[in-house]
Protein backbone atom coordinates (compact mmCIF):
# COMPACT_ATOMS: atom_id res chain seq x y z
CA UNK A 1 117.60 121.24 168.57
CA UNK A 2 121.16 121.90 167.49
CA UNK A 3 121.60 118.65 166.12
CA UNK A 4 118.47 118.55 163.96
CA UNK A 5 119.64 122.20 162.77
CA UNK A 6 122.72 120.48 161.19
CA UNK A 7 121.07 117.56 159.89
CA UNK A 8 119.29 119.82 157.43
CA UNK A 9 121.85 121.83 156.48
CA UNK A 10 123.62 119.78 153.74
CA UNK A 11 120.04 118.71 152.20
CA UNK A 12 119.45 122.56 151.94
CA UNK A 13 123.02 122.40 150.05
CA UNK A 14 122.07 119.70 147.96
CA UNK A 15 118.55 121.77 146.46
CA UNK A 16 120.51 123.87 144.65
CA UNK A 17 122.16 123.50 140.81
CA UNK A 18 124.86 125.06 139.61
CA UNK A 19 125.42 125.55 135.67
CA UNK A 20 128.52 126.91 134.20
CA UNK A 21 128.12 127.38 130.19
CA UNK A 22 129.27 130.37 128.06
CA UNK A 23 127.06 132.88 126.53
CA UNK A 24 125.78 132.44 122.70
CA UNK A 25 125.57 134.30 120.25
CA UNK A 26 123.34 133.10 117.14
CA UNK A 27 126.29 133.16 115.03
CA UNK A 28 129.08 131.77 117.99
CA UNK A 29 126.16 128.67 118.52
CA UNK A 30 125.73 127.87 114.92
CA UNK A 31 129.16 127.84 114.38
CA UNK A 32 130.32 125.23 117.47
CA UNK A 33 127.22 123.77 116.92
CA UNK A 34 127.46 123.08 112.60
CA UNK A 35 126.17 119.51 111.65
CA UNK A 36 128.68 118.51 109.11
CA UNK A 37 126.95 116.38 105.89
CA UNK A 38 128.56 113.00 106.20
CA UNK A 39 131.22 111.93 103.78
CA UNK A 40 129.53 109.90 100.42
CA UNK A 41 129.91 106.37 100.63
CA UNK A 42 133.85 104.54 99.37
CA UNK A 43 133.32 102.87 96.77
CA UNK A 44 133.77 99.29 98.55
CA UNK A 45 130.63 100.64 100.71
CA UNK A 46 128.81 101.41 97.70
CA UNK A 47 129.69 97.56 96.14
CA UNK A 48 129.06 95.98 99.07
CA UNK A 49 125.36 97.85 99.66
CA UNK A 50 125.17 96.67 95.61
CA UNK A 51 125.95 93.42 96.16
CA UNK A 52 124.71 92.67 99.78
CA UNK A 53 121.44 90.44 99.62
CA UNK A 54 118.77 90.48 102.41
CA UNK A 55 115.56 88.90 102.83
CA UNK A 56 113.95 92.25 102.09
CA UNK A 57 115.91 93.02 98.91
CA UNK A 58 115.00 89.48 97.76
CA UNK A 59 111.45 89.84 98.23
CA UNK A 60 111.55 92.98 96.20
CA UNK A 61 113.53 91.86 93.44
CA UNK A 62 110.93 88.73 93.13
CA UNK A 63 107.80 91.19 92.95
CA UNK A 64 109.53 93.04 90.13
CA UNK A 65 108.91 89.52 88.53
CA UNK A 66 106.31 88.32 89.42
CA UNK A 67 103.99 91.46 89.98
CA UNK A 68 101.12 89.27 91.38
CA UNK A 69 102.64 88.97 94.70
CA UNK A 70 102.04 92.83 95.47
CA UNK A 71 98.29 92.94 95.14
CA UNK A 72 97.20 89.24 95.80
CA UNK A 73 97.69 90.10 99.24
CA UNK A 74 95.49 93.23 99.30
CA UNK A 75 92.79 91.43 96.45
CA UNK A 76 88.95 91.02 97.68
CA UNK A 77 87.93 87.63 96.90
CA UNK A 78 84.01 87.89 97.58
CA UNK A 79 83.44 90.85 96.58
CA UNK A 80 85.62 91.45 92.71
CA UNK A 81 86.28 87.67 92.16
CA UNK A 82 82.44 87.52 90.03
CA UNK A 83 82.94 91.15 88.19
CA UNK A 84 86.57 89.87 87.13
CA UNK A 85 85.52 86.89 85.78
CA UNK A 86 82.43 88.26 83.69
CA UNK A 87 84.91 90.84 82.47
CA UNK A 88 87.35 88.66 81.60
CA UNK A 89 85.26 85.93 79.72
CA UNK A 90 83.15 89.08 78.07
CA UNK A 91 86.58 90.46 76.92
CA UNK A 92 87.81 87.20 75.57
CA UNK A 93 84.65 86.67 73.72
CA UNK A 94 85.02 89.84 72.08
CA UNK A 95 88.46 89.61 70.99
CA UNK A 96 87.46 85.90 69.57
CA UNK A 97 85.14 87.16 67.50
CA UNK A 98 86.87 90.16 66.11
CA UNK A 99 89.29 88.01 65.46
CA UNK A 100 87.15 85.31 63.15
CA UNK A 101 85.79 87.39 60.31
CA UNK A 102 88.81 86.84 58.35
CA UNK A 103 89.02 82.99 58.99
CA UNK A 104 85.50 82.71 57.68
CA UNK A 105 86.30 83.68 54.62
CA UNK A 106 88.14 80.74 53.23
């Protein structure tokens, strides 16, 4: 019984943590503890960001352009493709017609 007495001994040793760390304060924490704002960008960082062309970036730069590519994707065919094109033709018609008065009256 001896010898299963001193098998158990060193897991009994090993259930056990020991932590060493000083004593805070607020003030003694937030001072070894102070996040630091990074430094602003060099200026070569800032040119190169400029300058520096991804497939993202290029995407976004072409919308700017052409602004049909941001809501094509999100348009409902079936259900505003009729409404858009009675609007459309109705609006055209009116502007024609406003527009003919004065051509008449040669």
């Amino acid at each position: 019984m001896a010898a299963g007495a001193r098998a158990e001994e060193p897991l009994a040793e090993l259930s056990h943590y020991v932590v060493a760390r000083p004593i805070y304060s607020e003030a003694g924490f937030q001072e070894e503890n102070e996040r630091l704002p990074p430094p602003p960008p060099t200026l070569l960082e800032r040119a190169r960001a400029l300058c520096s062309c991804s497939r993202k970036k290029a995407f976004q730069i072409t919308k700017s352009f052409l602004p049909i590519l941001e809501w094509l994707p999100n348009y409902r065919v079936k259900e505003w493709l009729v409404n858009d094109i009675i609007s459309g033709v109705s609006t055209g018609l009116v502007a024609t017609l406003q527009g003919t008065p004065a051509c008449t009256a040669l």
